[in-house]
Structure formats: structure tokens, C-alpha cells
PDB file of N, CA and C in Angstrom:
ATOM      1  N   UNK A   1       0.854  -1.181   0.000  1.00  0.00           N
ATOM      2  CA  UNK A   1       0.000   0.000   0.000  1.00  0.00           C
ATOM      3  C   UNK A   1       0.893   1.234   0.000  1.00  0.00           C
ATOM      4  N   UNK A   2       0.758   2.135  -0.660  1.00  0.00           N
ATOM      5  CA  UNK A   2       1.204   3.233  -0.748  1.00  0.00           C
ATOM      6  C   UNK A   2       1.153   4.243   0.611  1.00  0.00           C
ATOM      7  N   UNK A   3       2.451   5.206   0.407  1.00  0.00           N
ATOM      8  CA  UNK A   3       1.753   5.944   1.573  1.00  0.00           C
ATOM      9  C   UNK A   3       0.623   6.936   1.875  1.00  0.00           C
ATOM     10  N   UNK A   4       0.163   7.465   0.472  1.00  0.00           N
ATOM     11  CA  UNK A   4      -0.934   8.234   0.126  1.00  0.00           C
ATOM     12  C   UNK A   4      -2.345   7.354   0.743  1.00  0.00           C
ATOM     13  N   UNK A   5      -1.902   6.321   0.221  1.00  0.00           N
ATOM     14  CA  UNK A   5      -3.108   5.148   0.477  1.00  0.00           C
ATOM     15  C   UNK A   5      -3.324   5.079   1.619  1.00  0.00           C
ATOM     16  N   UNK A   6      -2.389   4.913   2.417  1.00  0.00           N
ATOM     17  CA  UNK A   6      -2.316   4.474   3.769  1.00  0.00           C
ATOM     18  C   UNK A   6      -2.743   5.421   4.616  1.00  0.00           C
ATOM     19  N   UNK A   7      -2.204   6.784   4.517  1.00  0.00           N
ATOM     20  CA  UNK A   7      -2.564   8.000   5.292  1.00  0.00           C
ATOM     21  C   UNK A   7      -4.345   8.209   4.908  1.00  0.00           C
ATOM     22  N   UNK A   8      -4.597   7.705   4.167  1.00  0.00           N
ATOM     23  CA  UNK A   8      -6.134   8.030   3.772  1.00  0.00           C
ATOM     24  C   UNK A   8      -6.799   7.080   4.363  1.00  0.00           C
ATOM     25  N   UNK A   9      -6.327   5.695   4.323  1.00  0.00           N
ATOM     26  CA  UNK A   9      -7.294   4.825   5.264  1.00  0.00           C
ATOM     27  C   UNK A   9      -6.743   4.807   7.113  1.00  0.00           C
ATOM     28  N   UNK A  10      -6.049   6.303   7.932  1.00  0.00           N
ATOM     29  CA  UNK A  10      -5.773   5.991   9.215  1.00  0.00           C
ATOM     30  C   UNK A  10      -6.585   6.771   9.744  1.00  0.00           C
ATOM     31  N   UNK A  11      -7.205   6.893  10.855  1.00  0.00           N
ATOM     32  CA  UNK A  11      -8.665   6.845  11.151  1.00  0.00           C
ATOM     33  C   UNK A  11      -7.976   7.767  12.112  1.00  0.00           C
ATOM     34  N   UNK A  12      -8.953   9.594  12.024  1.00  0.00           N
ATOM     35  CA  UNK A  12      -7.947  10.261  12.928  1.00  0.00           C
ATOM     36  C   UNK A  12      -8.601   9.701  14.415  1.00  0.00           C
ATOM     37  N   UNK A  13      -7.454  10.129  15.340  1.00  0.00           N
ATOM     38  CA  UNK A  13      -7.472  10.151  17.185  1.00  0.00           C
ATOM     39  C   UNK A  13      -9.024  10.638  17.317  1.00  0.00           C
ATOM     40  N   UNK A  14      -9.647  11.398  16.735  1.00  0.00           N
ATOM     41  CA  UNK A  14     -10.849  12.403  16.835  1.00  0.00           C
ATOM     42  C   UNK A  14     -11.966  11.469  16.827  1.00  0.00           C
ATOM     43  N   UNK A  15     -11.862  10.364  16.498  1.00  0.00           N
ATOM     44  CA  UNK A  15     -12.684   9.246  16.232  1.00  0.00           C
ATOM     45  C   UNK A  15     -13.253   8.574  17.285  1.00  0.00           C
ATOM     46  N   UNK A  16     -12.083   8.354  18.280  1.00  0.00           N
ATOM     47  CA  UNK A  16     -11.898   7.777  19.652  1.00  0.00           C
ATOM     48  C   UNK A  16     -12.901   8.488  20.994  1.00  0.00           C
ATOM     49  N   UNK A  17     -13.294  10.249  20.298  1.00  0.00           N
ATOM     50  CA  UNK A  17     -13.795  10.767  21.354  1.00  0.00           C
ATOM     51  C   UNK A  17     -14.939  11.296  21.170  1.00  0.00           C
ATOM     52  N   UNK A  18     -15.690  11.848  22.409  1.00  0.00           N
ATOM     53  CA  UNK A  18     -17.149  12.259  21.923  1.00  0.00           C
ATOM     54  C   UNK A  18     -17.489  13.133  22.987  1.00  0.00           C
ATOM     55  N   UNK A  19     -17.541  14.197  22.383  1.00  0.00           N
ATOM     56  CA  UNK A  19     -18.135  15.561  23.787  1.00  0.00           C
ATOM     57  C   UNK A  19     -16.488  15.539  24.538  1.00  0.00           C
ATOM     58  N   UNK A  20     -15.610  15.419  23.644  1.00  0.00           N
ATOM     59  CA  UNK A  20     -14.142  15.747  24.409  1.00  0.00           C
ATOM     60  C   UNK A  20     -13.869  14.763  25.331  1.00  0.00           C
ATOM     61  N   UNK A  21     -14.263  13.472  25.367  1.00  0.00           N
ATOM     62  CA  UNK A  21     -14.153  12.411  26.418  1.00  0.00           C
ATOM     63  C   UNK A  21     -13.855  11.144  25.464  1.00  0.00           C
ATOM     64  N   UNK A  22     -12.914  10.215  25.937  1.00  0.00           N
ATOM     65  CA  UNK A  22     -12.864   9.258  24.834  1.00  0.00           C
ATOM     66  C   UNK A  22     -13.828   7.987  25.524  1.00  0.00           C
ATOM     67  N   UNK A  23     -14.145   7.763  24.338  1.00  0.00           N
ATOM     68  CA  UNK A  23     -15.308   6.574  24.208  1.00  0.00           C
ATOM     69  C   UNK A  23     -14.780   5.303  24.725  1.00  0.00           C
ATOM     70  N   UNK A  24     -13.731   5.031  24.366  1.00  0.00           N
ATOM     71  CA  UNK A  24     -13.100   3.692  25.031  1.00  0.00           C
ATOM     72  C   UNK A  24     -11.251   3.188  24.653  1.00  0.00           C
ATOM     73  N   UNK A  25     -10.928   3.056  25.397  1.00  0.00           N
ATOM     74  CA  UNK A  25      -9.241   2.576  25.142  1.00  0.00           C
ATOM     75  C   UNK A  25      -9.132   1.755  24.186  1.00  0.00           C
ATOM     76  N   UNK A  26      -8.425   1.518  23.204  1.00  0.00           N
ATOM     77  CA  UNK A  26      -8.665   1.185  21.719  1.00  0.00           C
ATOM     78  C   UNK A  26      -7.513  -0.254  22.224  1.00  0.00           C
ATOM     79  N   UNK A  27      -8.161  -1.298  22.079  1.00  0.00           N
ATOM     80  CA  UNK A  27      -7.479  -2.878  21.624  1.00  0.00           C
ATOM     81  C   UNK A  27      -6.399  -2.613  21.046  1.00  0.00           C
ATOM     82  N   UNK A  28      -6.897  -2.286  19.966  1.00  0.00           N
ATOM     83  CA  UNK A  28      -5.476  -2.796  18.996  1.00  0.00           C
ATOM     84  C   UNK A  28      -4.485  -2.104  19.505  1.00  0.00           C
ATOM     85  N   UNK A  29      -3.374  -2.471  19.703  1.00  0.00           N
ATOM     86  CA  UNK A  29      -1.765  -2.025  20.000  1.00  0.00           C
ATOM     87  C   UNK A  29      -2.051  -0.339  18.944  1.00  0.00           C
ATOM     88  N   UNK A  30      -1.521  -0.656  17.920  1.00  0.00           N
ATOM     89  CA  UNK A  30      -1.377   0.759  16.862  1.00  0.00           C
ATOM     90  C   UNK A  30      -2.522   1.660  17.359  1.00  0.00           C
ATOM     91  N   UNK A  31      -3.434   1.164  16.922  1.00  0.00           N
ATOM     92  CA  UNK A  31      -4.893   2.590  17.308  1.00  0.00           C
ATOM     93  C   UNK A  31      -4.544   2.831  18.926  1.00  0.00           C
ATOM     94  N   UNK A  32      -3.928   2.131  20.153  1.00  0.00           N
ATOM     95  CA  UNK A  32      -3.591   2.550  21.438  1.00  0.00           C
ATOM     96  C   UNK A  32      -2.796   3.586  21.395  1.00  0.00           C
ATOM     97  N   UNK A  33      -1.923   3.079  20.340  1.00  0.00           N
ATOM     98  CA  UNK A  33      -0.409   3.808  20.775  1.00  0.00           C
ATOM     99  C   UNK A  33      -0.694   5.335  19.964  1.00  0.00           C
ATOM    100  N   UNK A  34      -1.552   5.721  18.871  1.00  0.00           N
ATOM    101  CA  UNK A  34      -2.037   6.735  18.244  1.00  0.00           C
ATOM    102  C   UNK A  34      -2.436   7.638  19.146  1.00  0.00           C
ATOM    103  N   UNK A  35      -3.695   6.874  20.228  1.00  0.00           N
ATOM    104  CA  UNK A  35      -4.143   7.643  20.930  1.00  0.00           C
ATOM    105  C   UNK A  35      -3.187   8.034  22.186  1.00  0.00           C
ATOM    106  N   UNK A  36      -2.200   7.422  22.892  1.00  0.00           N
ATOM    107  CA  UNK A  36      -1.311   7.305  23.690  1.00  0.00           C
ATOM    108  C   UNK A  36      -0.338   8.585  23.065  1.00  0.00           C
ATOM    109  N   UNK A  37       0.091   8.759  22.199  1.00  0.00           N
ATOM    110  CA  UNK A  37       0.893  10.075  21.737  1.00  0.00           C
ATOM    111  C   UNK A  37       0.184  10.780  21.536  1.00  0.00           C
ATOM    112  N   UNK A  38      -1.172  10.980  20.968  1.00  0.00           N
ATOM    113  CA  UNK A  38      -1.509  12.199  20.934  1.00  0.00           C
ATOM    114  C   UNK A  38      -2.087  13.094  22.573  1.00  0.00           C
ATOM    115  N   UNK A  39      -2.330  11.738  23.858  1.00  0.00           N
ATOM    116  CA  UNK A  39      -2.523  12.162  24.775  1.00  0.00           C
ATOM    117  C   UNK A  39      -1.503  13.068  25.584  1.00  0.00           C
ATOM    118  N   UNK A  40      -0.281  11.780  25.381  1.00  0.00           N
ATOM    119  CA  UNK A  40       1.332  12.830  25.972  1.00  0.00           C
ATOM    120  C   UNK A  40       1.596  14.128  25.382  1.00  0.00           C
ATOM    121  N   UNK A  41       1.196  14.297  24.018  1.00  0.00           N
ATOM    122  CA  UNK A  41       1.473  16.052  22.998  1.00  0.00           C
ATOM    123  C   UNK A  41      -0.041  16.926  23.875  1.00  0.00           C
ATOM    124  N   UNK A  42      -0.876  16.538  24.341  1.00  0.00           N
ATOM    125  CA  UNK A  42      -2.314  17.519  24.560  1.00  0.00           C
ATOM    126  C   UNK A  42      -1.959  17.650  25.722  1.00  0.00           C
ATOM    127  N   UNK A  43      -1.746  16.540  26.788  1.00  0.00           N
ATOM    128  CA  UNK A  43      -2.306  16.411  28.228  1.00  0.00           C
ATOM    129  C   UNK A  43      -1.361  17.154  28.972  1.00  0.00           C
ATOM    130  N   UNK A  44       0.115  17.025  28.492  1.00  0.00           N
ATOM    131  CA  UNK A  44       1.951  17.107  29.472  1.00  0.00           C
ATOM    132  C   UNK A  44       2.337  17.721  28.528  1.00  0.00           C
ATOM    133  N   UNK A  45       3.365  18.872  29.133  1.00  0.00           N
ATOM    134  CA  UNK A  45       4.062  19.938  28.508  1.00  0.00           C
ATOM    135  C   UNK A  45       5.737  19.345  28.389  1.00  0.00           C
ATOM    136  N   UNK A  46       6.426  19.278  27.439  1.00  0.00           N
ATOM    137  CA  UNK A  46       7.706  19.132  27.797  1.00  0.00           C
ATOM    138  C   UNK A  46       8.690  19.542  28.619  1.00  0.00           C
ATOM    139  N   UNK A  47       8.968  19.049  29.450  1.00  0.00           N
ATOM    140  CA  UNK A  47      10.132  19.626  30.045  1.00  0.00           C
ATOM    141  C   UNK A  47       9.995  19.551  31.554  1.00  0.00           C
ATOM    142  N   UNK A  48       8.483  19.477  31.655  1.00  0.00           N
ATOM    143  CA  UNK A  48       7.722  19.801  33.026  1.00  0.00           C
ATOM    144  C   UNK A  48       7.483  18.721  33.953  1.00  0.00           C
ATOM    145  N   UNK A  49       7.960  18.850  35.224  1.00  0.00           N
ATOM    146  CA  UNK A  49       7.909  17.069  36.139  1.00  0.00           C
ATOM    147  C   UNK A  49       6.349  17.650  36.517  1.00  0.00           C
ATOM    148  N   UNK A  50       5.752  16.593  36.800  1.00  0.00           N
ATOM    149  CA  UNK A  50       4.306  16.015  36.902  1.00  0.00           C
ATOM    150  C   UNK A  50       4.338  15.376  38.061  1.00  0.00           C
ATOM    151  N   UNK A  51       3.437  15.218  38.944  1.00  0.00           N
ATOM    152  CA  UNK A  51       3.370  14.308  39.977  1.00  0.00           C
ATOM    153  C   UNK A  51       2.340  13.356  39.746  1.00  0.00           C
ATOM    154  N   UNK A  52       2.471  12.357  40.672  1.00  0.00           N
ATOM    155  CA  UNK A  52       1.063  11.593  39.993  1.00  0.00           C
ATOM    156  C   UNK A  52      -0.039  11.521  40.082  1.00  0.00           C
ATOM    157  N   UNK A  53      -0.759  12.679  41.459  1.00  0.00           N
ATOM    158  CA  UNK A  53      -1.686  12.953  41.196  1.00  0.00           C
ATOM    159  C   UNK A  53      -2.218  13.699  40.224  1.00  0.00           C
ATOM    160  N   UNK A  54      -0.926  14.898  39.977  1.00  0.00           N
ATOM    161  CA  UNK A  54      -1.224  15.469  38.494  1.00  0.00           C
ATOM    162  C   UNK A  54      -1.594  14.856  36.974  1.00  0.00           C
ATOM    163  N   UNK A  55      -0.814  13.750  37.011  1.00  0.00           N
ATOM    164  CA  UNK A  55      -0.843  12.955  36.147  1.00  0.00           C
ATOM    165  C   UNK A  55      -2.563  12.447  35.665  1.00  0.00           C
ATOM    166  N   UNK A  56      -2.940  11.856  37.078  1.00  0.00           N
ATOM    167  CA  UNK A  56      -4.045  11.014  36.803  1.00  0.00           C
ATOM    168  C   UNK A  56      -5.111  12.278  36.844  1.00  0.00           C
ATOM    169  N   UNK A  57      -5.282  13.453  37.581  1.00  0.00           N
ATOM    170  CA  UNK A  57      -6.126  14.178  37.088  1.00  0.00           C
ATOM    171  C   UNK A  57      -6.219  14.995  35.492  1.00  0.00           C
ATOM    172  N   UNK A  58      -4.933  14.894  35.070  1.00  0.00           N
ATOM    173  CA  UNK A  58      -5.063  15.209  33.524  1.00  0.00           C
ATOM    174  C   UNK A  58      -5.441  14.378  32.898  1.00  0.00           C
ATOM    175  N   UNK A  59      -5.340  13.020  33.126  1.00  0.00           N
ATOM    176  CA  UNK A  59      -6.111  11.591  32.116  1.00  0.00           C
ATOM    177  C   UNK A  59      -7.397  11.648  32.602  1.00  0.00           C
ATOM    178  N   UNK A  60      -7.756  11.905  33.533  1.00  0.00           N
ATOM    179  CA  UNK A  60      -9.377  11.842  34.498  1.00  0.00           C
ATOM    180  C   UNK A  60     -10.050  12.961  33.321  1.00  0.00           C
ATOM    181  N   UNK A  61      -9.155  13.835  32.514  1.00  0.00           N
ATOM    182  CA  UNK A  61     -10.337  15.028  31.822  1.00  0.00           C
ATOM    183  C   UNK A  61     -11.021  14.461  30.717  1.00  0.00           C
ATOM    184  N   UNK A  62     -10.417  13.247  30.295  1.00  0.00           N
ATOM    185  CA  UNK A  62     -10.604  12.432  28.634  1.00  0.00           C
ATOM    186  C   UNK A  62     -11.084  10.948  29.229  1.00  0.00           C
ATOM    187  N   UNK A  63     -10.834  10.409  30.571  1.00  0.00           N
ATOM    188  CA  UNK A  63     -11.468   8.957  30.690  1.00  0.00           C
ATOM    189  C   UNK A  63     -11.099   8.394  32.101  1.00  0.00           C
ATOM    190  N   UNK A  64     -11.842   7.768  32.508  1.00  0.00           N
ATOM    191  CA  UNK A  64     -12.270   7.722  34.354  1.00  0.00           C
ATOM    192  C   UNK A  64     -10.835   6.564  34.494  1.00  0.00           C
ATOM    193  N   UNK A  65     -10.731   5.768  33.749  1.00  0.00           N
ATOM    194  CA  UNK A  65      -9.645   5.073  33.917  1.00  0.00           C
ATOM    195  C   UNK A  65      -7.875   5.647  34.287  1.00  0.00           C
ATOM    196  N   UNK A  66      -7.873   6.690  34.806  1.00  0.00           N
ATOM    197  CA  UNK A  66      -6.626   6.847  34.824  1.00  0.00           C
ATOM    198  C   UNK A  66      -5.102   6.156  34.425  1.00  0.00           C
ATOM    199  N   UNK A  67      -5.453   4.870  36.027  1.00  0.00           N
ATOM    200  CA  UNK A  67      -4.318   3.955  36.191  1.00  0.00           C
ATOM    201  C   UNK A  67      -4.300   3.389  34.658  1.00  0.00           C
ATOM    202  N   UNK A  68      -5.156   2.893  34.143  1.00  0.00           N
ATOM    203  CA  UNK A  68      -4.877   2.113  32.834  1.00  0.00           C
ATOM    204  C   UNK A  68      -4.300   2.669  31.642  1.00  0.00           C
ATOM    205  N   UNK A  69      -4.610   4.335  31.437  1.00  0.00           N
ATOM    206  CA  UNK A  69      -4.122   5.069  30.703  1.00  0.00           C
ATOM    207  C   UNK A  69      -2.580   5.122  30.935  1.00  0.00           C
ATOM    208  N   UNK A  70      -2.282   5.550  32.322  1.00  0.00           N
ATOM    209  CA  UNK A  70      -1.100   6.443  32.963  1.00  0.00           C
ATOM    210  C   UNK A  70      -0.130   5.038  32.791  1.00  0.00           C
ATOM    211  N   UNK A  71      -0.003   3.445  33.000  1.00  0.00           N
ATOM    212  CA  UNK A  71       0.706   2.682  32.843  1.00  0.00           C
ATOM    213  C   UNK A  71       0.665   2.011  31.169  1.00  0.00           C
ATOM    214  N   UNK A  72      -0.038   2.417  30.223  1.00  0.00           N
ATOM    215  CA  UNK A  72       0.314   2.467  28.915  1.00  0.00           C
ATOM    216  C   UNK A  72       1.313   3.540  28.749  1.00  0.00           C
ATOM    217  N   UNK A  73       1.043   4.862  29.176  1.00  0.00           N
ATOM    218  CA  UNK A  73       1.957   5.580  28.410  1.00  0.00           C
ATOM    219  C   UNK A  73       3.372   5.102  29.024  1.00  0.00           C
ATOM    220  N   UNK A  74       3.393   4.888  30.455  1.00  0.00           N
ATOM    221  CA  UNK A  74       4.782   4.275  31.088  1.00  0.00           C
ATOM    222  C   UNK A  74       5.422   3.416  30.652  1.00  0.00           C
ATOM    223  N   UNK A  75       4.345   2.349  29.832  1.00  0.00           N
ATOM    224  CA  UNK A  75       4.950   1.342  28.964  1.00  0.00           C
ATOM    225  C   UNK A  75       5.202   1.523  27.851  1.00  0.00           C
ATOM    226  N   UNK A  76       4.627   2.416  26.799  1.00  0.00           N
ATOM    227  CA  UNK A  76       4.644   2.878  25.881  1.00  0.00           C
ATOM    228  C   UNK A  76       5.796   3.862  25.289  1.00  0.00           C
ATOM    229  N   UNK A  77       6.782   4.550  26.602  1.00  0.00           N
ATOM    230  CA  UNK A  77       7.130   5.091  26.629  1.00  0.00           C
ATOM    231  C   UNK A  77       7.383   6.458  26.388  1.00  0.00           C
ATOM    232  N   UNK A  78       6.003   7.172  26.359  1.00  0.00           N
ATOM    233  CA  UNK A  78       5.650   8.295  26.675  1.00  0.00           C
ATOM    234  C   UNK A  78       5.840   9.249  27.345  1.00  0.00           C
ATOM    235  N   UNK A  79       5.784   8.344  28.604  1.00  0.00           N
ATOM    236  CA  UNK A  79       6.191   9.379  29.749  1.00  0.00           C
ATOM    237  C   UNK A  79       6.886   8.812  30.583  1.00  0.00           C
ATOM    238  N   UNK A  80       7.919   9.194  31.286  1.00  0.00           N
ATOM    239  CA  UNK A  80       9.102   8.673  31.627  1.00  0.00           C
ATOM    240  C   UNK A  80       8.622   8.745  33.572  1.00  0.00           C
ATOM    241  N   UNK A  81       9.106   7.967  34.497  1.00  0.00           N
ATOM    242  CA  UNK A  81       8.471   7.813  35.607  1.00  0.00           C
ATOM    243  C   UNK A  81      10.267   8.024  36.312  1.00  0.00           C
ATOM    244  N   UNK A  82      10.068   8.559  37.987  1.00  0.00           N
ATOM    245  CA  UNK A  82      11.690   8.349  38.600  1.00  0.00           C
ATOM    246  C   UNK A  82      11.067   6.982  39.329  1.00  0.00           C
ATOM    247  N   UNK A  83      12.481   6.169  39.394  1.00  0.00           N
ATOM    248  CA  UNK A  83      12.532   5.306  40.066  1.00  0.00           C
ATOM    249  C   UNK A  83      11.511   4.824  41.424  1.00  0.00           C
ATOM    250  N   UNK A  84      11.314   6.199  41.978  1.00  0.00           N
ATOM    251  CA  UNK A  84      10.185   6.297  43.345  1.00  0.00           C
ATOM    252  C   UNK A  84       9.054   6.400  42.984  1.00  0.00           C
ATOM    253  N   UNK A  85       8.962   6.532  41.970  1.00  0.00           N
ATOM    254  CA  UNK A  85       7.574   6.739  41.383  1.00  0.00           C
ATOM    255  C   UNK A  85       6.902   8.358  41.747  1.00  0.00           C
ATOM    256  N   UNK A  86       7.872   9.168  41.958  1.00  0.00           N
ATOM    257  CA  UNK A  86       7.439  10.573  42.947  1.00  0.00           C
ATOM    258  C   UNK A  86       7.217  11.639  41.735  1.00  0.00           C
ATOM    259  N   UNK A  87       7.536  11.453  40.278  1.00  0.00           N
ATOM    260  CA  UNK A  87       8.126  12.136  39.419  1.00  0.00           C
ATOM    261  C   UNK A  87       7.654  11.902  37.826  1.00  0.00           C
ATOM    262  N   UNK A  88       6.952  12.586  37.157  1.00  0.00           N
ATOM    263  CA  UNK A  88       6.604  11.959  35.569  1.00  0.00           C
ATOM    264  C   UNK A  88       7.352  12.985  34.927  1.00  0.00           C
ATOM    265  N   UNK A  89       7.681  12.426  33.758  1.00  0.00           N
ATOM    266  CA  UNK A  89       7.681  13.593  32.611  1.00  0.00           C
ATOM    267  C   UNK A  89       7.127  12.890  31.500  1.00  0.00           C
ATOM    268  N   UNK A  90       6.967  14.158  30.274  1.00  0.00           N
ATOM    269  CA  UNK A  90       6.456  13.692  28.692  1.00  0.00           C
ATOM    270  C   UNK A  90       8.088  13.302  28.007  1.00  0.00           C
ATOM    271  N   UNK A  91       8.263  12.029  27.421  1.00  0.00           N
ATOM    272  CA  UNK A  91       8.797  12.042  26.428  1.00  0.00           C
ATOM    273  C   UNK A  91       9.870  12.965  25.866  1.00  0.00           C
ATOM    274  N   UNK A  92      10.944  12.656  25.241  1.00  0.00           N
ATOM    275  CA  UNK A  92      11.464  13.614  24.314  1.00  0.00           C
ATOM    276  C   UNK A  92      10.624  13.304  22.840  1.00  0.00           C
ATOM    277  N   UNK A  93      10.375  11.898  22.795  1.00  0.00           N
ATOM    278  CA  UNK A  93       9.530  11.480  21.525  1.00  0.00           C
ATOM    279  C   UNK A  93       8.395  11.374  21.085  1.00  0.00           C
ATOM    280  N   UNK A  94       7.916  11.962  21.745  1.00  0.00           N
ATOM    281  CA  UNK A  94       6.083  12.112  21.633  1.00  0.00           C
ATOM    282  C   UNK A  94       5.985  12.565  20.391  1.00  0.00           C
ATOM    283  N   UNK A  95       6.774  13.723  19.729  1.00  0.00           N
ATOM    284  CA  UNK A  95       6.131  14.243  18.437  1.00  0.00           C
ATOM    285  C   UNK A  95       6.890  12.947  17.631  1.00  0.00           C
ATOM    286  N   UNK A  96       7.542  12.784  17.472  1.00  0.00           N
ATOM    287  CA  UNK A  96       8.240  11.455  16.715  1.00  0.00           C
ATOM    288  C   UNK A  96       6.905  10.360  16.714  1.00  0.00           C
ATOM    289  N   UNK A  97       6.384   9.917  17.468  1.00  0.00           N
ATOM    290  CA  UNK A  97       5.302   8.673  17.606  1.00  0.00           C
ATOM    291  C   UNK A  97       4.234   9.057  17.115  1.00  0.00           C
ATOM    292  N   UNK A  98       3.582  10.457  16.712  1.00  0.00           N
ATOM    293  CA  UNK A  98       2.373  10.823  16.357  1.00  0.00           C
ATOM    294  C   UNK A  98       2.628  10.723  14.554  1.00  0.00           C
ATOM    295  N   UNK A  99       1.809  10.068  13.622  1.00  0.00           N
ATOM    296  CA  UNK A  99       1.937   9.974  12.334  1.00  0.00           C
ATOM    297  C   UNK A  99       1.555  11.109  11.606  1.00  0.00           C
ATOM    298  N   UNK A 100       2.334  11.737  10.653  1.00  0.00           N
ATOM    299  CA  UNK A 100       2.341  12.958   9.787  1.00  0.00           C
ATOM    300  C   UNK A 100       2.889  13.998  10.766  1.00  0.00           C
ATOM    301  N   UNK A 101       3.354  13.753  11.986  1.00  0.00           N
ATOM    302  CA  UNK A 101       4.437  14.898  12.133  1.00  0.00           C
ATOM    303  C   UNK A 101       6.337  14.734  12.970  1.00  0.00           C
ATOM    304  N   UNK A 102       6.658  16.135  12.454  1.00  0.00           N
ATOM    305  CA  UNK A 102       8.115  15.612  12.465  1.00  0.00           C
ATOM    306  C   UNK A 102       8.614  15.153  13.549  1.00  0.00           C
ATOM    307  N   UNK A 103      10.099  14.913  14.845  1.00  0.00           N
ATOM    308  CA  UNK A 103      10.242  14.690  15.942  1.00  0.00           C
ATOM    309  C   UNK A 103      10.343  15.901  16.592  1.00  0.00           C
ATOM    310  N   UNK A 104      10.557  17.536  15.725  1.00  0.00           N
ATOM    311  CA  UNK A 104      10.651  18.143  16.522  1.00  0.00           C
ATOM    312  C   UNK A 104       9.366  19.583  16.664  1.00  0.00           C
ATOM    313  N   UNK A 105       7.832  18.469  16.107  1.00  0.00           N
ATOM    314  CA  UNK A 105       7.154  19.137  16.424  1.00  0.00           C
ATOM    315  C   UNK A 105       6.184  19.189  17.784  1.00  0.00           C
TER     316      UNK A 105
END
């Protein structure tokens, strides 16, 4: 498949939500990980440590599940955790993981 092709059949993030709340955590690995970067680029600012209550009240604005969100992106590698768990940040690669834009947008 071409990449013209391809970019035409990927189903935007916008799909996932309704009244600004997402409808449900997406199965498939790829459609997760779509929505998983575009959460780390909206939700977390670069550069900025997060705590984890901060954390889970910024995922609480898009879906009641926090914990399930907040340990995808940890796994996903999104957002980077300290050892104590006292500490989040976003990514250096968040814009890199989102499709059609560059790493240093």
C-alpha cells in the first residue's frame, strides 16, 4: 500500500472521542499507541515534572480510567516515571510517535 493510500485509510485520534471524552481505550496495540501520543502532545508539557496525582487528574479530563491510561503511556514510553515513582515527565519522543508529524514538532 502506498503511503498516500495508507494516510487516507488511518482513522484520525478524533474518532476515539465524543463531547471531548474518549469513548473507550482502543485494543489494537497501533490505534492505542495513536491515541497514547496524541494524549502525551495535549495532556503534558515538555520539560515539566508532573506528579502523579497530576498525572491522573489530567487523564481523568478524557477517561475515568486513569491507572490504565497512565501505565500504557509508562509502557509505551511516553512518559518517563523516577525510580520512586514521585516524578513523571512527557517524552522527548512524543512528536516522533504521532503519524504525519516531524520529531521536533
Amino acid at each position: 500500500m502506498s503511503q498516500i493510500a495508507a494516510s487516507q485509510t488511518a482513522r484520525p485520534v478524533a474518532d476515539l472521542f465524543s463531547g471531548g471524552r474518549l469513548i473507550a481505550i482502543p485494543r489494537k496495540v497501533a490505534r492505542r499507541e495513536q491515541l497514547l501520543a496524541h494524549l502525551a502532545a495535549t495532556l503534558f508539557e515538555e520539560g515539566r515534572a508532573y506528579t502523579e496525582p497530576e498525572v491522573n487528574d489530567a487523564l481523568r479530563t478524557v477517561h475515568e480510567d486513569c491507572s490504565a491510561l497512565r501505565r500504557y503511556l509508562i509502557t509505551s514510553g511516553l512518559l518517563t516515571r523516577t525510580r520512586d515513582g514521585g516524578s513523571y515527565r512527557r517524552a522527548d519522543r512524543v512528536g516522533a510517535a504521532i503519524p504525519g508529524t516531524s520529531p521536533a514538532a
